[in-house]
N, C-alpha and C. Protein backbone atom coordinates (compact mmCIF):
# COMPACT_ATOMS: atom_id res chain seq x y z
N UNK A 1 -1.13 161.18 -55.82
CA UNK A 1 -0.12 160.21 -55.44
C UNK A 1 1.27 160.79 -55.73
N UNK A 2 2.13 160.36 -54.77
CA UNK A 2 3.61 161.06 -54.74
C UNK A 2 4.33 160.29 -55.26
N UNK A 3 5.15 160.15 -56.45
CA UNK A 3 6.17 159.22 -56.62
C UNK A 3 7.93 159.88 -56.38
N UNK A 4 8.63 158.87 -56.18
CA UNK A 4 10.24 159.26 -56.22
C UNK A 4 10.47 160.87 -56.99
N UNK A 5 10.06 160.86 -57.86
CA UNK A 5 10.16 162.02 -58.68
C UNK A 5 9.58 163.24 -58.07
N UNK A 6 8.44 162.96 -57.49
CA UNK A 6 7.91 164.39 -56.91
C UNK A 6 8.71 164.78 -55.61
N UNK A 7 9.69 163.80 -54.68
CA UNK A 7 10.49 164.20 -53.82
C UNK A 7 11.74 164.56 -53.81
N UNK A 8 12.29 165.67 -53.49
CA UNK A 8 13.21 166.72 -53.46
C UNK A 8 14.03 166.93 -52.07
N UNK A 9 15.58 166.90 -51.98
CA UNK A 9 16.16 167.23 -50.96
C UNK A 9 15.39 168.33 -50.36
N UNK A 10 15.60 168.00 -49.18
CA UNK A 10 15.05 170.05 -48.09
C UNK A 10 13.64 170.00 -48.24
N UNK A 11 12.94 169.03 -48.29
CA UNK A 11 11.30 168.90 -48.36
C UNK A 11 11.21 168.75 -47.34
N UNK A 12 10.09 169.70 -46.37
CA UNK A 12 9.42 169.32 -45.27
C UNK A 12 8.40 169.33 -45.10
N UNK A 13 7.99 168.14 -43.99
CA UNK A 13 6.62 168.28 -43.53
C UNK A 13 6.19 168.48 -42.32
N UNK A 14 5.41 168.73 -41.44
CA UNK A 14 4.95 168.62 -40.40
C UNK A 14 3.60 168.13 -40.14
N UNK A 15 3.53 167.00 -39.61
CA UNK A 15 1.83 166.50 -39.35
C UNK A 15 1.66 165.53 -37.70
N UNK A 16 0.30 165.21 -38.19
CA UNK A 16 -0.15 164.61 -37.06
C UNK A 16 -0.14 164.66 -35.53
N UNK A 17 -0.70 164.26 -34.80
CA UNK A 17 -1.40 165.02 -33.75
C UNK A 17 -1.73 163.97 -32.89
N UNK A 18 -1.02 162.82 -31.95
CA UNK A 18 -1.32 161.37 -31.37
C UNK A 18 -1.43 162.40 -29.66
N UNK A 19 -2.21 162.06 -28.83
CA UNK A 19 -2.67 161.81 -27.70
C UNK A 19 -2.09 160.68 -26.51
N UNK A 20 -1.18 160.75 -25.97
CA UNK A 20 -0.90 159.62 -24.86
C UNK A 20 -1.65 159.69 -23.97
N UNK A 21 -2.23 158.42 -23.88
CA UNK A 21 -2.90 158.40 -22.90
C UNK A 21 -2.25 156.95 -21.80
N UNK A 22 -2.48 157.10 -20.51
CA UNK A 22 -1.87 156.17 -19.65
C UNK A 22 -2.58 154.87 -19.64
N UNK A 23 -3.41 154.89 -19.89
CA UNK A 23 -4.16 153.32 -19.97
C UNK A 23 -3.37 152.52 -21.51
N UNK A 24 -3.04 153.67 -22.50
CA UNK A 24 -2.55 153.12 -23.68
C UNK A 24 -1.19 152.77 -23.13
N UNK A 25 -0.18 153.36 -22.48
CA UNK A 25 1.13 153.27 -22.53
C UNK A 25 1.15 152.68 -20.87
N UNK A 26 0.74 151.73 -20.50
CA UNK A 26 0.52 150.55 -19.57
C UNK A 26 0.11 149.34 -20.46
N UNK A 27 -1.22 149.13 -21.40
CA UNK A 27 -1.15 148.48 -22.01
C UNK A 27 0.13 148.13 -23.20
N UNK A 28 0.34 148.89 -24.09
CA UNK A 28 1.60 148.34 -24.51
C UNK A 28 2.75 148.08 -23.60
N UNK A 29 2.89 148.77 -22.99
CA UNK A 29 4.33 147.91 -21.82
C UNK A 29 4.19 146.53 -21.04
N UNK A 30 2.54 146.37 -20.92
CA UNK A 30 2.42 145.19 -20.82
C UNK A 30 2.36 144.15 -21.52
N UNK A 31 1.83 144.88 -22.52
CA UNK A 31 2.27 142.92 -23.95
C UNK A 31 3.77 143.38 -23.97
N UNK A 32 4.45 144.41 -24.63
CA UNK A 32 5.98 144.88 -24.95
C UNK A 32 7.13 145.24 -24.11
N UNK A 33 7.12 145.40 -23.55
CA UNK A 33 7.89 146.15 -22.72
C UNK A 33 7.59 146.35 -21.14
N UNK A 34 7.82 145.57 -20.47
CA UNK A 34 6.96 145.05 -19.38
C UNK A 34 8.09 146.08 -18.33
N UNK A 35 8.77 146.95 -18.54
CA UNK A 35 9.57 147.33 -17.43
C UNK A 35 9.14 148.03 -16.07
N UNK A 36 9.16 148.04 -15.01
CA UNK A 36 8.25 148.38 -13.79
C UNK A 36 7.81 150.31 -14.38
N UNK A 37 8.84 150.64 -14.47
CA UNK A 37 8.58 152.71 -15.25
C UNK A 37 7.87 152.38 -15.90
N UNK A 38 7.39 151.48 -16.68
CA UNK A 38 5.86 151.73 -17.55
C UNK A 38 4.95 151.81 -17.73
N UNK A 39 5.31 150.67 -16.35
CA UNK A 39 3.81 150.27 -15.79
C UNK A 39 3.05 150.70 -14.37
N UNK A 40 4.05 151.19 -13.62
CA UNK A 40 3.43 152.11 -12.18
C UNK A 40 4.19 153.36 -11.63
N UNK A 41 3.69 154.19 -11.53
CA UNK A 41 4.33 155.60 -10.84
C UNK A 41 5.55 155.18 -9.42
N UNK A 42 4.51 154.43 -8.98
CA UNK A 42 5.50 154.20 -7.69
C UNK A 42 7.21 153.63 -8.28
N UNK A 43 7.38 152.27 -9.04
CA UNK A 43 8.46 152.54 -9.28
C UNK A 43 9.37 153.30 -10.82
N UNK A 44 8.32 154.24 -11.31
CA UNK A 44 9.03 155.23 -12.22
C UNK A 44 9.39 156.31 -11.04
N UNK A 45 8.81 156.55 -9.94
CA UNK A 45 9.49 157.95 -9.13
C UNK A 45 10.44 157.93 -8.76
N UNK A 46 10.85 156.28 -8.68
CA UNK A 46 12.68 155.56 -8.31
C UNK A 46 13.40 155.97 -9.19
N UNK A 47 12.89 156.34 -10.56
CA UNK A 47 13.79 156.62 -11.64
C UNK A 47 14.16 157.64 -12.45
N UNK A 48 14.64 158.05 -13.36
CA UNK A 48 15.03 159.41 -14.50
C UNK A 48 13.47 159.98 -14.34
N UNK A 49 12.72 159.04 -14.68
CA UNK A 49 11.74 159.62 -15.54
C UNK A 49 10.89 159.93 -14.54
N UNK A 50 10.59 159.14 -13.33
CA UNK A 50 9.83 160.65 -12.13
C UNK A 50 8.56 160.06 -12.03
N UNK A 51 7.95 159.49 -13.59
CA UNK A 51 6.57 159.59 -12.95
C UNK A 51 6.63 158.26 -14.28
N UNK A 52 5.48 157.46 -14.22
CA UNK A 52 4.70 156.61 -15.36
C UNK A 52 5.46 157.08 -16.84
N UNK A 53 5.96 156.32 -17.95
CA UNK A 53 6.53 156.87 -19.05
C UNK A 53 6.24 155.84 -19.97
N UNK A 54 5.78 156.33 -21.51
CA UNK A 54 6.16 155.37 -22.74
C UNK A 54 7.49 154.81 -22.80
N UNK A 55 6.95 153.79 -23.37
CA UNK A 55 8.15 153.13 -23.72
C UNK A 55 8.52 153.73 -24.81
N UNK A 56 9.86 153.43 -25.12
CA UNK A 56 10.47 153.80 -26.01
C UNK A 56 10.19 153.52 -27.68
N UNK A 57 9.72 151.95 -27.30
CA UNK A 57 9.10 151.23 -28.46
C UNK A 57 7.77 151.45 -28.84
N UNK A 58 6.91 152.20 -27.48
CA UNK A 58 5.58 152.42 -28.13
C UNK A 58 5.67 153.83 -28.99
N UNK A 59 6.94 154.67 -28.33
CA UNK A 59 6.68 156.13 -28.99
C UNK A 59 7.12 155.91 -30.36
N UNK A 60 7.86 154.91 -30.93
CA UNK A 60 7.78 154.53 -32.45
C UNK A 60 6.71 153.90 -32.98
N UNK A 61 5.90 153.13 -32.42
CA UNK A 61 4.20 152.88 -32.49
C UNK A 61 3.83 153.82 -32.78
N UNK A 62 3.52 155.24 -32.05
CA UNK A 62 2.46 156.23 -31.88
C UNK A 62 3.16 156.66 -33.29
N UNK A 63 4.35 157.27 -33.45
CA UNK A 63 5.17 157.89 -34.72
C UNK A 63 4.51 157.43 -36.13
N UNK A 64 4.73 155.68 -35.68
CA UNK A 64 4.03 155.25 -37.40
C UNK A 64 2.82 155.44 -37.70
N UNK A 65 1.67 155.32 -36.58
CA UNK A 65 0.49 155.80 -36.58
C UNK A 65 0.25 157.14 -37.03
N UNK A 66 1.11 157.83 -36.68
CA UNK A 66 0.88 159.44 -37.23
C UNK A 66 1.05 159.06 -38.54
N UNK A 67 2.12 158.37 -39.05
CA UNK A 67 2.67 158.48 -40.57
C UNK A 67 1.94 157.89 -41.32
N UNK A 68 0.86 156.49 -40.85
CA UNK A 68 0.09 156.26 -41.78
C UNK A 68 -0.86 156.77 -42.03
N UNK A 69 -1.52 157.39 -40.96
CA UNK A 69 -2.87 158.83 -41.14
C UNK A 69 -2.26 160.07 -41.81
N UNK A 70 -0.92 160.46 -41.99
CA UNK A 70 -0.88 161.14 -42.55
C UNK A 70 -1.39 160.50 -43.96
N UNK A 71 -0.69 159.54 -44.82
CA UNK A 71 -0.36 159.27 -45.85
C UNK A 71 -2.24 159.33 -46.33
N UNK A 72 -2.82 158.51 -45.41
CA UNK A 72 -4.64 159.02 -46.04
C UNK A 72 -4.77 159.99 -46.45
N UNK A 73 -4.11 161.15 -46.45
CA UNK A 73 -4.51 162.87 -46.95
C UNK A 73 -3.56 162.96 -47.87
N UNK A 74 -2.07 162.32 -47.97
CA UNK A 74 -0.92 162.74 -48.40
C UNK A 74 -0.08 161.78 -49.48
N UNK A 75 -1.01 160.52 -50.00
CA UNK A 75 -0.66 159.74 -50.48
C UNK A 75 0.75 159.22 -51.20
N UNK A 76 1.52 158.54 -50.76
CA UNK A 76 2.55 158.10 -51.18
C UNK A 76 2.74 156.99 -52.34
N UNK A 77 3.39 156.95 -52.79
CA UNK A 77 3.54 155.42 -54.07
C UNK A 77 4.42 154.51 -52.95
N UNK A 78 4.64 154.77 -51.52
CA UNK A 78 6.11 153.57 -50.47
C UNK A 78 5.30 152.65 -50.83
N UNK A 79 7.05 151.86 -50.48
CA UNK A 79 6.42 150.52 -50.33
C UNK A 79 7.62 149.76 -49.43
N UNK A 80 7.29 150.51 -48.01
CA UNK A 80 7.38 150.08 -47.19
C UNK A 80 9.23 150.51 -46.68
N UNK A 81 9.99 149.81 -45.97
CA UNK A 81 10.92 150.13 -45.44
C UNK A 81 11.98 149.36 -45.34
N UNK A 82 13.22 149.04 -45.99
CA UNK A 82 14.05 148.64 -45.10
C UNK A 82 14.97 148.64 -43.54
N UNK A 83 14.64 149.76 -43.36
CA UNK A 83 14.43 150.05 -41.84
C UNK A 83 15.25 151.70 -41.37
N UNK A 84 15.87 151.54 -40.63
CA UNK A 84 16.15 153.23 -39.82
C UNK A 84 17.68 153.39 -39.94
N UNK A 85 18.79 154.30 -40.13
CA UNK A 85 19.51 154.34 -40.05
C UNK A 85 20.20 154.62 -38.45
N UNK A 86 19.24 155.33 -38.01
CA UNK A 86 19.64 155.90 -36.27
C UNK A 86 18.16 156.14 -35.39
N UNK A 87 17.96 155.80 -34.36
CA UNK A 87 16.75 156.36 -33.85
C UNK A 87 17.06 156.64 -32.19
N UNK A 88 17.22 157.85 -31.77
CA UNK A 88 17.09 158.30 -30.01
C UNK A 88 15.78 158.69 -29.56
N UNK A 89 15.99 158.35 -28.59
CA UNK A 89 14.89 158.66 -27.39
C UNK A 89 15.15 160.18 -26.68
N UNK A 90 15.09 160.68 -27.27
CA UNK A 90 15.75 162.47 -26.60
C UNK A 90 15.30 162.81 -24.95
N UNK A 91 13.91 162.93 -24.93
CA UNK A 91 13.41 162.82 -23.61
C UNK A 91 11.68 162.14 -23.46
N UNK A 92 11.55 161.59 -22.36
CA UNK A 92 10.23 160.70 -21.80
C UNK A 92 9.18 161.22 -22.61
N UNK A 93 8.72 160.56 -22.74
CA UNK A 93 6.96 160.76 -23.06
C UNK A 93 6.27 159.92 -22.23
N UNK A 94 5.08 161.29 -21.64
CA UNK A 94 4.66 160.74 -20.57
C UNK A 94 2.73 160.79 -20.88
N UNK A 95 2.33 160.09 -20.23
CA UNK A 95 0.49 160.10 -20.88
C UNK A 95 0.51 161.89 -20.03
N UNK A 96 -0.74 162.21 -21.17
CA UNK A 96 -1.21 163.26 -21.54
C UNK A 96 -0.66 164.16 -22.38
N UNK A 97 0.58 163.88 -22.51
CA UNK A 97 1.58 164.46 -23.74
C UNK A 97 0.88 164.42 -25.04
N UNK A 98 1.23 165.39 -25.99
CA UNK A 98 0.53 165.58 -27.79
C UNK A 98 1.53 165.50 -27.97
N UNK A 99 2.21 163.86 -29.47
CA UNK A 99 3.03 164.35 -30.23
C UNK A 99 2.58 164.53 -31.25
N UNK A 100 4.01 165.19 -32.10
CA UNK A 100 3.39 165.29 -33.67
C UNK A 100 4.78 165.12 -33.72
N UNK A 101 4.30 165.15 -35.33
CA UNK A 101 5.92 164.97 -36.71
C UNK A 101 6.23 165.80 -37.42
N UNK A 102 7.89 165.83 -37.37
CA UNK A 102 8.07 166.70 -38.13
C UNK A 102 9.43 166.20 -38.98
N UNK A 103 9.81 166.56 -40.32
CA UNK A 103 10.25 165.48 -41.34
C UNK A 103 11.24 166.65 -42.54
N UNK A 104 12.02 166.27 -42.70
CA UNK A 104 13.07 166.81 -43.62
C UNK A 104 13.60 165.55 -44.55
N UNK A 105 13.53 165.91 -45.47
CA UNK A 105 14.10 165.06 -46.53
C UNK A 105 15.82 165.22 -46.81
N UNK A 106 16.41 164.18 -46.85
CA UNK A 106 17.86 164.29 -46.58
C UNK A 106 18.34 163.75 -48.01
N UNK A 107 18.30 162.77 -48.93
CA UNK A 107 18.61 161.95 -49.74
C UNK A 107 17.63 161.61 -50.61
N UNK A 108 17.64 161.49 -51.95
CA UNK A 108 16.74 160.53 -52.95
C UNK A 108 17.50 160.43 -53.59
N UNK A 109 17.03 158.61 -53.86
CA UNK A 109 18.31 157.87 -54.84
C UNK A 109 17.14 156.97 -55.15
N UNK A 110 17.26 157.04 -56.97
CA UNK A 110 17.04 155.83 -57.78
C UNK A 110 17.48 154.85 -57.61
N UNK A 111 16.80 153.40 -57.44
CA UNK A 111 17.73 152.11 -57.78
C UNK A 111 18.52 151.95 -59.03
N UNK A 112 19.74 151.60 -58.77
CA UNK A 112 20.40 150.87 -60.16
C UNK A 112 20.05 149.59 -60.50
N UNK A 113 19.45 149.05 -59.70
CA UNK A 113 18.86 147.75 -60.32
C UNK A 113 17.78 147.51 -60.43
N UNK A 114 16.91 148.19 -59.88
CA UNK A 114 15.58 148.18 -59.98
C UNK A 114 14.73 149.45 -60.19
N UNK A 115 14.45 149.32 -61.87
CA UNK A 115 14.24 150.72 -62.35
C UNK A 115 12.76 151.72 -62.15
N UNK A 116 11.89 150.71 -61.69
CA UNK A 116 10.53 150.98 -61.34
C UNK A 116 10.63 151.81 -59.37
N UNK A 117 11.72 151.64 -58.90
CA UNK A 117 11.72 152.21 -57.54
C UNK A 117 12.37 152.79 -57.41
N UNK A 118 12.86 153.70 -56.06
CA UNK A 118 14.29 154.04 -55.44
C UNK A 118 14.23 153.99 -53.91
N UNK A 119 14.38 154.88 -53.41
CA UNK A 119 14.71 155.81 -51.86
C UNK A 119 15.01 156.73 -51.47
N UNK A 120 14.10 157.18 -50.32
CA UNK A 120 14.45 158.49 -49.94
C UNK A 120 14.35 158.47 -48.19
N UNK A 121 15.50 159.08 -47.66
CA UNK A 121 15.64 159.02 -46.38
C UNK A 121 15.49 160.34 -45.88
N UNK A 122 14.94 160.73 -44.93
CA UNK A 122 14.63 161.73 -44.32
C UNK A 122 14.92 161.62 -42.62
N UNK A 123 15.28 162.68 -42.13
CA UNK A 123 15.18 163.06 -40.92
C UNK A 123 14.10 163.42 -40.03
N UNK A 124 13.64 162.56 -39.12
CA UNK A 124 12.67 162.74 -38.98
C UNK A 124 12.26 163.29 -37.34
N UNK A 125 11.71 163.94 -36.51
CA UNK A 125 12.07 164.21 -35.39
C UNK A 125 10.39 164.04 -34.57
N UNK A 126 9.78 163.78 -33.80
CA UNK A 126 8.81 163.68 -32.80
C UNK A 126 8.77 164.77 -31.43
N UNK A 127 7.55 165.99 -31.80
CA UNK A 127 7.87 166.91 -30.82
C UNK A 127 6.68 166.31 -29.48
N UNK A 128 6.63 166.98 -28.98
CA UNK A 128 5.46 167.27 -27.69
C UNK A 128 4.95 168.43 -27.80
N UNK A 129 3.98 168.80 -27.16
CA UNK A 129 2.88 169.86 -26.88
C UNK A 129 3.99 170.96 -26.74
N UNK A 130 4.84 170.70 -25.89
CA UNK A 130 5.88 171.86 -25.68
C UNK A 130 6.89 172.05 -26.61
N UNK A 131 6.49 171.44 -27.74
CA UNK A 131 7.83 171.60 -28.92
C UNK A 131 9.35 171.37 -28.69
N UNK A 132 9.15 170.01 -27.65
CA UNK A 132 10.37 169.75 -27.22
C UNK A 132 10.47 168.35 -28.05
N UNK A 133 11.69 167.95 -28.46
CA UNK A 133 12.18 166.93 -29.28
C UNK A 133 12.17 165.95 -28.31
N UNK A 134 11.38 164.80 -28.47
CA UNK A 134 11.41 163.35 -27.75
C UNK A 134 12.08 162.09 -28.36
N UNK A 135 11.74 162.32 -30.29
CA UNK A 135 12.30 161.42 -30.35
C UNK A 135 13.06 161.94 -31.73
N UNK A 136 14.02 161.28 -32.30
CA UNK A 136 14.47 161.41 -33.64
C UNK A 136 15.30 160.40 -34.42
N UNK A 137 14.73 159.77 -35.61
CA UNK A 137 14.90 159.41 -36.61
C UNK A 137 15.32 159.17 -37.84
N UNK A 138 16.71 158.48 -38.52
CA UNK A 138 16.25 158.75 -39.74
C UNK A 138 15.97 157.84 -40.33
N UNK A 139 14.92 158.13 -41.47
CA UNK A 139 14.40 156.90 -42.16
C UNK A 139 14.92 156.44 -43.30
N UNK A 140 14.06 155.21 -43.98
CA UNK A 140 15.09 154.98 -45.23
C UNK A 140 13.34 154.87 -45.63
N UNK A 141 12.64 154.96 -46.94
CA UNK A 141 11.83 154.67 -47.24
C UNK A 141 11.95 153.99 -48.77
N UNK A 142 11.30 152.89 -49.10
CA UNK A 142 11.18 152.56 -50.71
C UNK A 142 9.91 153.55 -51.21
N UNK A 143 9.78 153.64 -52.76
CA UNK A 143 8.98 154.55 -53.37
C UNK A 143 9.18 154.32 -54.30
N UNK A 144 7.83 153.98 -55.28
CA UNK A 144 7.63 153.53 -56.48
C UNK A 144 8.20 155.02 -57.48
N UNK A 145 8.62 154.46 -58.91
CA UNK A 145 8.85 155.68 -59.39
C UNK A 145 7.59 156.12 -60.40
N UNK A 146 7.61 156.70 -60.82
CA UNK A 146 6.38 157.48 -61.41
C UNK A 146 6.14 156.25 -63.11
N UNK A 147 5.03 156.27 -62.78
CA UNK A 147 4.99 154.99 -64.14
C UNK A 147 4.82 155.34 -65.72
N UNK A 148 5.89 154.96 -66.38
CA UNK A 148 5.56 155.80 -67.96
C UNK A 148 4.71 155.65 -68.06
């Protein structure tokens, strides 16, 4: 288990390994994100993106999914998030695309008021098969501190 203490500015990681598939990224655009590019080729070829594309909101879906399968191998003390400081959409993700993660640690800060936790924010970026940047992130994470 990792606590506040075991994380260090300039720490990186790289993991996980998600699969788009088009039946997945039709279904989420249809409960989420219902926009016509998500849901049929014919009118994504009207648009930027050319052909069928994730949404924007599912490729932060697929992201956390990586991050919580990582954490099964990689165990963390988080507890959870107050949320993102910045997040872009760099370029489409389209089904049959592989992403993965890749993660730099930017900040760790103890709470002053709460002496059992802190935070650590990291930079976080989402490649493709082609090691092209789709999406990027930075996070804020809570993290228990190491228990006397």
């Amino acid at each position: 288990m990792l606590y506040l203490e075991d994380i260090e500015v300039g720490q990186k990681a790289s993991f996980g390994r998600y699969e788009v598939t088009r039946e997945e990224v039709i279904a989420f655009a249809s409960k989420y994100d219902a926009q016509p590019f998500h849901l049929s080729d014919e009118a994504a070829a009207k648009t930027y993106f050319g052909r069928i594309a994730a949404s924007g909101w599912h490729t932060c879906a697929m992201t956390m999914s990586m991050i919580v399968e990582n954490g099964k191998t990689n165990p963390m003390a988080t507890m959870g998030s107050p949320g993102v400081d910045e997040l872009r959409w760099l370029r489409p993700v389209y089904p049959g695309d592989t992403l993965r993660v890749e993660t730099l640690i930017a900040d760790v800060t103890p709470s002053r008021s709460k002496p059992d936790i802190g935070t650590f924010k990291s930079d976080l970026t989402v490649f493709n098969q082609g090691d092209v940047a789709v999406m990027r992130m930075k996070t804020i994470v809570l993290i228990r501190r190491r228990p006397a």
